[in-house]
PDB file of N, CA and C in Angstrom:
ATOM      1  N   UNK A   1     -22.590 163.235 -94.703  1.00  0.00           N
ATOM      2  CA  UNK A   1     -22.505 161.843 -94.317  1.00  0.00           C
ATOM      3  C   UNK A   1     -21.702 161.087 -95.368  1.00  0.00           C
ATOM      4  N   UNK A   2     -20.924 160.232 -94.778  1.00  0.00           N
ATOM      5  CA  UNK A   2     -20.012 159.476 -96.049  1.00  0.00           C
ATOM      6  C   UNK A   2     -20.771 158.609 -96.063  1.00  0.00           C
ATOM      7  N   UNK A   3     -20.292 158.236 -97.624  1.00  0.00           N
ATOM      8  CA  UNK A   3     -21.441 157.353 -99.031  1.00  0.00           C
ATOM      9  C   UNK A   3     -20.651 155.792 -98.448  1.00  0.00           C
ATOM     10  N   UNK A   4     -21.532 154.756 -98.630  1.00  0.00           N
ATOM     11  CA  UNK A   4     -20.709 153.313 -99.052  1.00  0.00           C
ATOM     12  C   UNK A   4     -20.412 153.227 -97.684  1.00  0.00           C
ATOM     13  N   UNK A   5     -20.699 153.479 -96.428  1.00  0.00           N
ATOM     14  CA  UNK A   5     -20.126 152.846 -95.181  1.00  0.00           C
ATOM     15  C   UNK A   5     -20.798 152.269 -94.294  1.00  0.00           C
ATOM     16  N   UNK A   6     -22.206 152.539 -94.733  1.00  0.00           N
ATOM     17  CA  UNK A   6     -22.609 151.457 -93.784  1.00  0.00           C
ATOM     18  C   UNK A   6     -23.380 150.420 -94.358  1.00  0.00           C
ATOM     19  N   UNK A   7     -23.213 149.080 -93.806  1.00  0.00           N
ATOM     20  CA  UNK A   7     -23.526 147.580 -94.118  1.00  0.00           C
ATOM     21  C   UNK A   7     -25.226 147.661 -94.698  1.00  0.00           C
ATOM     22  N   UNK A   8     -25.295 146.585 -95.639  1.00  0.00           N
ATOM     23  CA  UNK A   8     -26.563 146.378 -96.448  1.00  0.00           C
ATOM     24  C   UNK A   8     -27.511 145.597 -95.177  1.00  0.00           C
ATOM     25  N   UNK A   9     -28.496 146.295 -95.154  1.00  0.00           N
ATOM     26  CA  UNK A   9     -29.533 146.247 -94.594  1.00  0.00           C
ATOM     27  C   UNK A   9     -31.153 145.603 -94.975  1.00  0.00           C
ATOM     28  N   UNK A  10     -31.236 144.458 -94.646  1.00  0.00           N
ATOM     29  CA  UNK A  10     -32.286 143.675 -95.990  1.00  0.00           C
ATOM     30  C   UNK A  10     -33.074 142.821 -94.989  1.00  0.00           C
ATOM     31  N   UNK A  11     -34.493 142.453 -95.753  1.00  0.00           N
ATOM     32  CA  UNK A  11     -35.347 141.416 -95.141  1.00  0.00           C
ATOM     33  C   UNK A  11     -34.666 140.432 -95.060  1.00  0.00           C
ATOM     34  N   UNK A  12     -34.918 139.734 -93.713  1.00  0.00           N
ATOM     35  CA  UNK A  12     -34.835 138.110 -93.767  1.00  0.00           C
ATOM     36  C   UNK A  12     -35.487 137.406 -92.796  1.00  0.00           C
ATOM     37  N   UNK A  13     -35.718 136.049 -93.052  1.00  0.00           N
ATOM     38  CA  UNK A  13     -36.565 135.275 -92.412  1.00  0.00           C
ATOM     39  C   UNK A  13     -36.292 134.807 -91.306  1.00  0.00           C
ATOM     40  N   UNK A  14     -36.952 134.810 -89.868  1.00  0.00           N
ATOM     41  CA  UNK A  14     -36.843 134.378 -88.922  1.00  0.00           C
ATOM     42  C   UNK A  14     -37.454 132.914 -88.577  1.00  0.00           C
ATOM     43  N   UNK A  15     -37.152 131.698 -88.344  1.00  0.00           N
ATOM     44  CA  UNK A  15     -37.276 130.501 -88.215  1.00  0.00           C
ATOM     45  C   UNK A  15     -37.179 130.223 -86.853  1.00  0.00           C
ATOM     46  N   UNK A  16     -38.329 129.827 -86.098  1.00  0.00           N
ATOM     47  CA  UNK A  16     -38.247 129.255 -84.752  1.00  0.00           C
ATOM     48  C   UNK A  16     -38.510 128.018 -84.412  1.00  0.00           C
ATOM     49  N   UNK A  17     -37.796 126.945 -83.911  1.00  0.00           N
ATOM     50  CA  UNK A  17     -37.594 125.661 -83.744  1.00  0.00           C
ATOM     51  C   UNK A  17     -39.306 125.291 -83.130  1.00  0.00           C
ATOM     52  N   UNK A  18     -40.309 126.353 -82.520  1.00  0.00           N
ATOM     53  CA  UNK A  18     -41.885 125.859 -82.271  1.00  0.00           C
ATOM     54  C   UNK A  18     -42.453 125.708 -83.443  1.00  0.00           C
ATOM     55  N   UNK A  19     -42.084 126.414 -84.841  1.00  0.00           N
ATOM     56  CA  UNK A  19     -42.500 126.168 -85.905  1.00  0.00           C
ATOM     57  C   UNK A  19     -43.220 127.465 -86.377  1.00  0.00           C
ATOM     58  N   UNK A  20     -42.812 128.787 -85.446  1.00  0.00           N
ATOM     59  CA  UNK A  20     -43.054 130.274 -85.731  1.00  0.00           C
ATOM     60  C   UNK A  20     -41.942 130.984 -86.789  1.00  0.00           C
ATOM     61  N   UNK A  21     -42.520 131.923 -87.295  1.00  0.00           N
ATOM     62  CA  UNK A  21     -41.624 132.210 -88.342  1.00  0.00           C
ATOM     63  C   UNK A  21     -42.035 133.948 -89.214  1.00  0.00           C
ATOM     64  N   UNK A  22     -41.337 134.873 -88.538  1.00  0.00           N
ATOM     65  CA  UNK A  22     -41.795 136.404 -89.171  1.00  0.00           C
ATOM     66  C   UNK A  22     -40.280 136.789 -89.935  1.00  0.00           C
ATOM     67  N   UNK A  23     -41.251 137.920 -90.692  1.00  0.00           N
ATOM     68  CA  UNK A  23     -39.778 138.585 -91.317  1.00  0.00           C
ATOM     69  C   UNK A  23     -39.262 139.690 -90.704  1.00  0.00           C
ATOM     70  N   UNK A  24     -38.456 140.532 -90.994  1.00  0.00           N
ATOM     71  CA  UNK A  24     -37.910 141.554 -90.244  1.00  0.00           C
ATOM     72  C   UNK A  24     -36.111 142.223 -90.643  1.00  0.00           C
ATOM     73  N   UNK A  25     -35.807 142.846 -90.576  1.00  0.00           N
ATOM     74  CA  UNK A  25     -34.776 143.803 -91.450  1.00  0.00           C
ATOM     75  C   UNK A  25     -33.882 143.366 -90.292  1.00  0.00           C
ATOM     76  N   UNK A  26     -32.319 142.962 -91.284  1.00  0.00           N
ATOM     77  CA  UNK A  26     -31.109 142.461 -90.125  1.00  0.00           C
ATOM     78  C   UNK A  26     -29.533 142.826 -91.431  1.00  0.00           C
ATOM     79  N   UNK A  27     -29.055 142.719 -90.926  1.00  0.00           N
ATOM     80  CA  UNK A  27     -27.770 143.294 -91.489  1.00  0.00           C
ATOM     81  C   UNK A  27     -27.293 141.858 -91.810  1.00  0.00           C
ATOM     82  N   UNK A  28     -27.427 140.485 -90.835  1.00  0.00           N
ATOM     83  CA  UNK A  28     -27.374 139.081 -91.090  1.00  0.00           C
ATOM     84  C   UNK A  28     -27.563 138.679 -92.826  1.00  0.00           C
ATOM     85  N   UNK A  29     -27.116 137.689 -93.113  1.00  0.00           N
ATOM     86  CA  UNK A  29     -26.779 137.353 -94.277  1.00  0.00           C
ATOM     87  C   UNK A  29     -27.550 136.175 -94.305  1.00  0.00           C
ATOM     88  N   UNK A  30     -28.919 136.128 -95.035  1.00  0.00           N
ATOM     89  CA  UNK A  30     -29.745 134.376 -94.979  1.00  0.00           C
ATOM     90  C   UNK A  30     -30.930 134.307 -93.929  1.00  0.00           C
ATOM     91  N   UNK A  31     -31.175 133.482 -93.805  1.00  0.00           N
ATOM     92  CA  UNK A  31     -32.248 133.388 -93.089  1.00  0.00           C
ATOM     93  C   UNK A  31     -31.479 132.862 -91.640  1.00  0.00           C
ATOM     94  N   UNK A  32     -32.167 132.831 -90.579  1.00  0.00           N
ATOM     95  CA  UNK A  32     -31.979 133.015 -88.839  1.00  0.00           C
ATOM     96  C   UNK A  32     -32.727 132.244 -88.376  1.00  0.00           C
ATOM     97  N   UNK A  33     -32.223 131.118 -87.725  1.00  0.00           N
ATOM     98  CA  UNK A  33     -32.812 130.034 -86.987  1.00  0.00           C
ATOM     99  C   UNK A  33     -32.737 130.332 -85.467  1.00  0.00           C
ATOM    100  N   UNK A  34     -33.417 130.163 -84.698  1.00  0.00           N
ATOM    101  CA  UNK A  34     -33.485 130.749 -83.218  1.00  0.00           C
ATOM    102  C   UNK A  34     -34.518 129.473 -82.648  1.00  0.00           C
ATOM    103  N   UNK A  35     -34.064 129.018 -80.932  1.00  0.00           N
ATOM    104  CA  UNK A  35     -34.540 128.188 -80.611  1.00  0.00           C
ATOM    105  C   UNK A  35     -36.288 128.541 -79.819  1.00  0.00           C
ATOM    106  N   UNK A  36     -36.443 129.983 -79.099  1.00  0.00           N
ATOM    107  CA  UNK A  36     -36.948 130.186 -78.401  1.00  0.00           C
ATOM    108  C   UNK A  36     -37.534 131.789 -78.999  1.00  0.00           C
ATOM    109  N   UNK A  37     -38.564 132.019 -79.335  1.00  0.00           N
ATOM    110  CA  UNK A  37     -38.832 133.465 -79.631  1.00  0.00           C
ATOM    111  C   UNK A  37     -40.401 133.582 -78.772  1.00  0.00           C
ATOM    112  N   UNK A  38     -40.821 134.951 -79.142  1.00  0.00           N
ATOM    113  CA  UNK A  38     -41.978 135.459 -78.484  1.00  0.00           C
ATOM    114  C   UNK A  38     -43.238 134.834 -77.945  1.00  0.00           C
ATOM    115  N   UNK A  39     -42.922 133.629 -79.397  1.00  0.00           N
ATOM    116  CA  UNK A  39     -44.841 132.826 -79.180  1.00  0.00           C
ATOM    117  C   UNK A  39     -44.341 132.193 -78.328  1.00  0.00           C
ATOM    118  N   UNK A  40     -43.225 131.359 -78.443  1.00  0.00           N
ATOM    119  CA  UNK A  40     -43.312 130.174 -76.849  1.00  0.00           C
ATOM    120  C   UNK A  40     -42.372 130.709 -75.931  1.00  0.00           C
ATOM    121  N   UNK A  41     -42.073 131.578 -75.677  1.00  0.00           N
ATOM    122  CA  UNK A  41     -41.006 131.994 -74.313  1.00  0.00           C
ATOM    123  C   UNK A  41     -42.220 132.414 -73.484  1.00  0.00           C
ATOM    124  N   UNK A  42     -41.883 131.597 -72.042  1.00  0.00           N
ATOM    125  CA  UNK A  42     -42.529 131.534 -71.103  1.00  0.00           C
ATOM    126  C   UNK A  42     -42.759 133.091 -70.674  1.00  0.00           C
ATOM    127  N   UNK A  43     -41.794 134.427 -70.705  1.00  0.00           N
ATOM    128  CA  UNK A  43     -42.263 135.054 -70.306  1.00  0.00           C
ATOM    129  C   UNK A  43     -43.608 135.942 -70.999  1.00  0.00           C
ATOM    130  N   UNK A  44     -43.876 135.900 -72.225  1.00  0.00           N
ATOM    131  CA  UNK A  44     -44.556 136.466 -73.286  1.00  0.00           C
ATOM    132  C   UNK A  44     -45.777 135.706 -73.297  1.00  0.00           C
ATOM    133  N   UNK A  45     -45.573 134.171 -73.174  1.00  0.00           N
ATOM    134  CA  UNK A  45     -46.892 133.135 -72.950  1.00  0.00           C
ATOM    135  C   UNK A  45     -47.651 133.587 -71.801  1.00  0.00           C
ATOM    136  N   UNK A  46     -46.715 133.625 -70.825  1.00  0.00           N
ATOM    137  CA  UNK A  46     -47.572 133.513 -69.338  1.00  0.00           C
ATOM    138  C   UNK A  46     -47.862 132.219 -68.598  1.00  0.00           C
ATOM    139  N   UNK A  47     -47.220 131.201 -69.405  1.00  0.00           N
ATOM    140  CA  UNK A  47     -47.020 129.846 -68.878  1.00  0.00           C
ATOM    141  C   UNK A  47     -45.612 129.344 -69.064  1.00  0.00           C
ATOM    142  N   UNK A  48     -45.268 129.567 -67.535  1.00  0.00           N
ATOM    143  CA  UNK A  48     -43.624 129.124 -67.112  1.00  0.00           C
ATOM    144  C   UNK A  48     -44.018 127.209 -66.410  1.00  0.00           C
ATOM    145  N   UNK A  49     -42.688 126.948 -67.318  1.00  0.00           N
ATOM    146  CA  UNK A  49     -43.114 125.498 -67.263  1.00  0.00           C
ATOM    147  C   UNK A  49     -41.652 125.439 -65.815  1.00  0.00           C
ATOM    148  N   UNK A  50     -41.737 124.520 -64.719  1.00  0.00           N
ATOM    149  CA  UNK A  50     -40.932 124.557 -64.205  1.00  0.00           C
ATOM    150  C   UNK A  50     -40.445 123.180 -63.999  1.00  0.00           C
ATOM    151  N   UNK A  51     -38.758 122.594 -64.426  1.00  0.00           N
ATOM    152  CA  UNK A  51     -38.094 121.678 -64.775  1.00  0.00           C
ATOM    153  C   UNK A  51     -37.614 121.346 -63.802  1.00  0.00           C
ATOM    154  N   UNK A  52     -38.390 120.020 -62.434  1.00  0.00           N
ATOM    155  CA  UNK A  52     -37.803 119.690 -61.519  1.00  0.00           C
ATOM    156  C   UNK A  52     -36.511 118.891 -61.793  1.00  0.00           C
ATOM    157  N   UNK A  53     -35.147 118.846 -62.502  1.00  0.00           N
ATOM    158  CA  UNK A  53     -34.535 118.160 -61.922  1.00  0.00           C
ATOM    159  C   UNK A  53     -33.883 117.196 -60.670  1.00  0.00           C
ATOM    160  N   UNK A  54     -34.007 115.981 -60.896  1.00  0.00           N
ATOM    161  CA  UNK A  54     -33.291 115.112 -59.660  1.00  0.00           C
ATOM    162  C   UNK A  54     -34.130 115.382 -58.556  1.00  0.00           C
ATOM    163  N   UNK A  55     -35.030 116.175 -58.389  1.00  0.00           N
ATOM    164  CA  UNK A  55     -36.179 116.185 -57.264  1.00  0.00           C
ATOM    165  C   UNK A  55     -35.919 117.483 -56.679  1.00  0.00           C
ATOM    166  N   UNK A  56     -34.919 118.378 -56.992  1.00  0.00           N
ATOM    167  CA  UNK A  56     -34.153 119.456 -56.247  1.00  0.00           C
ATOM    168  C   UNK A  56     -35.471 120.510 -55.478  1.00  0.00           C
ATOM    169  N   UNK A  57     -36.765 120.486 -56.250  1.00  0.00           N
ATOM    170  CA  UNK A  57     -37.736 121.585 -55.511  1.00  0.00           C
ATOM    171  C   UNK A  57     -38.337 120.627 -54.561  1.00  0.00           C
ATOM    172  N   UNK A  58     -38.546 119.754 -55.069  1.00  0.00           N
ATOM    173  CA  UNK A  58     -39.173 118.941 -53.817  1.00  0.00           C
ATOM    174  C   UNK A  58     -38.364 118.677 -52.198  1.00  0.00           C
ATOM    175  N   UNK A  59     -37.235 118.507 -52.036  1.00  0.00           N
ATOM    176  CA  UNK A  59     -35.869 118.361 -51.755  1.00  0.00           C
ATOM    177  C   UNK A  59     -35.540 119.935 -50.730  1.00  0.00           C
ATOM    178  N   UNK A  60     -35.957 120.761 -51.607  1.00  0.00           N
ATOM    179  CA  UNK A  60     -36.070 122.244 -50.908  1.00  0.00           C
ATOM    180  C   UNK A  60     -37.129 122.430 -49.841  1.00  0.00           C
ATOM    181  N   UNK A  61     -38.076 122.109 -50.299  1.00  0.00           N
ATOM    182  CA  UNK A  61     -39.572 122.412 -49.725  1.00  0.00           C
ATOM    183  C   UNK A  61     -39.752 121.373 -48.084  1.00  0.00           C
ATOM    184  N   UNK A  62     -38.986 119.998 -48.687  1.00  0.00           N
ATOM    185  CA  UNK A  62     -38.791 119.034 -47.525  1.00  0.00           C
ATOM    186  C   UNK A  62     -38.298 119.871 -46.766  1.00  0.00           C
ATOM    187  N   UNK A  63     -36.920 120.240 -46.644  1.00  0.00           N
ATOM    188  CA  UNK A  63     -36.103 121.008 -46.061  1.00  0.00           C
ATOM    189  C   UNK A  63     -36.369 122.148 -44.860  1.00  0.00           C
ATOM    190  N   UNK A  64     -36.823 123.304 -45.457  1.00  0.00           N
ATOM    191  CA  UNK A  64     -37.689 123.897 -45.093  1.00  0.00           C
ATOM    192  C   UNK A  64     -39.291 123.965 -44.558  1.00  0.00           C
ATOM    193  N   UNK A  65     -39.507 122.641 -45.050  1.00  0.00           N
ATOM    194  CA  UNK A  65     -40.993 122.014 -43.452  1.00  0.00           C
ATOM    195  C   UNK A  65     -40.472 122.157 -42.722  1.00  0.00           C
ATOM    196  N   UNK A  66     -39.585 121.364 -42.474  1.00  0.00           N
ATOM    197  CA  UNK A  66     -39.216 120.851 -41.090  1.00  0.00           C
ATOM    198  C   UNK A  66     -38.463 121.837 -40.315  1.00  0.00           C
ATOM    199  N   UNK A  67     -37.675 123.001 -41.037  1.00  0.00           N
ATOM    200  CA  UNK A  67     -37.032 124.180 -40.155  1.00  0.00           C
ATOM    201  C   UNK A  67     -38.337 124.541 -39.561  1.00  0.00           C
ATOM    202  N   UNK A  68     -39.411 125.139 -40.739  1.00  0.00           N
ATOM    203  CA  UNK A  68     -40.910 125.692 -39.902  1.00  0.00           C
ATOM    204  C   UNK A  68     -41.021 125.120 -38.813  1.00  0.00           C
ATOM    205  N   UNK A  69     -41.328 123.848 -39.028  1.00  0.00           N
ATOM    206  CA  UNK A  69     -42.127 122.850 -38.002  1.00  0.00           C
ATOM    207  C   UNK A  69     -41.315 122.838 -36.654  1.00  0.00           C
ATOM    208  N   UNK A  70     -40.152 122.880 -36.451  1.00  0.00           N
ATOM    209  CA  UNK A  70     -39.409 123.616 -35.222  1.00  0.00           C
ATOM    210  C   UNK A  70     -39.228 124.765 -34.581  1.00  0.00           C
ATOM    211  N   UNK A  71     -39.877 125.374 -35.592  1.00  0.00           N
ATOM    212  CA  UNK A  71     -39.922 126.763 -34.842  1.00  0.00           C
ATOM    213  C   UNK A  71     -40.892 126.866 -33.942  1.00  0.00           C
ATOM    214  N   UNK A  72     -40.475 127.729 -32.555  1.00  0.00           N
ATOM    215  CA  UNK A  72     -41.326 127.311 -31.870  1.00  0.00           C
ATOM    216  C   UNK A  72     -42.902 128.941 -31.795  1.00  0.00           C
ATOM    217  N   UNK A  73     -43.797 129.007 -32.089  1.00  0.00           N
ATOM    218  CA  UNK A  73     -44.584 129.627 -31.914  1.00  0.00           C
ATOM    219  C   UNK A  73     -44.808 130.670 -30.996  1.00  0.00           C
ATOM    220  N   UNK A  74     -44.996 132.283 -31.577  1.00  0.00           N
ATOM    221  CA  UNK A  74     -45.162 133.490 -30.510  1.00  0.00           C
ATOM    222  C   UNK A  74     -45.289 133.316 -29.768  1.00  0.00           C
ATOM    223  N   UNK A  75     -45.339 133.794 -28.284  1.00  0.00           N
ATOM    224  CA  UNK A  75     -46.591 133.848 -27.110  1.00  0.00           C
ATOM    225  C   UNK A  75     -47.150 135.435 -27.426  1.00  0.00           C
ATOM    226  N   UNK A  76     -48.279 135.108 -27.377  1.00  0.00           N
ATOM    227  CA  UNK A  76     -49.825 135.625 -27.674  1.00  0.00           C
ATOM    228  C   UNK A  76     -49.801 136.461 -26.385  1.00  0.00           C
ATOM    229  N   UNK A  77     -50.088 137.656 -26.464  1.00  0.00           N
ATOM    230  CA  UNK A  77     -50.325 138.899 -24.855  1.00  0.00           C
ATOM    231  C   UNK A  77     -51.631 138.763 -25.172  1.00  0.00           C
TER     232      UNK A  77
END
């Protein structure tokens, strides 16, 4: 294996804008600011927050009543 070729490999601090913060080995230079990691990402929590903009789910759901509500119902044998 050749000597001296691969990059220094060292602890550094992980900083998360929720106010979480572990260490962990990175080739990165300094410490690592990140907006979203394990403790608060919705998929790892298990609580997905959902961001109605401009009304758009509500807006959907209207939408789709009213296709239902026209449809007209099986006939039953």
């Amino acid at each position: 294996m050749k000597a001296a070729i691969h990059p220094h490999y060292s602890e550094v601090r992980v900083h998360c804008a929720c106010g979480n913060s572990f260490t962990t080995r990175s080739t990165h230079k300094g410490d690592i600011g990140v907006e979203i990691c394990a403790a608060c990402h919705p998929f790892f929590t298990g609580k997905q927050k959902l961001m109605d903009t401009a009304g758009r789910v509500e807006r959907f759901r209207r939408k789709y009543a009213k296709a239902e509500a026209g449809k007209p119902e099986p006939a039953k044998k």
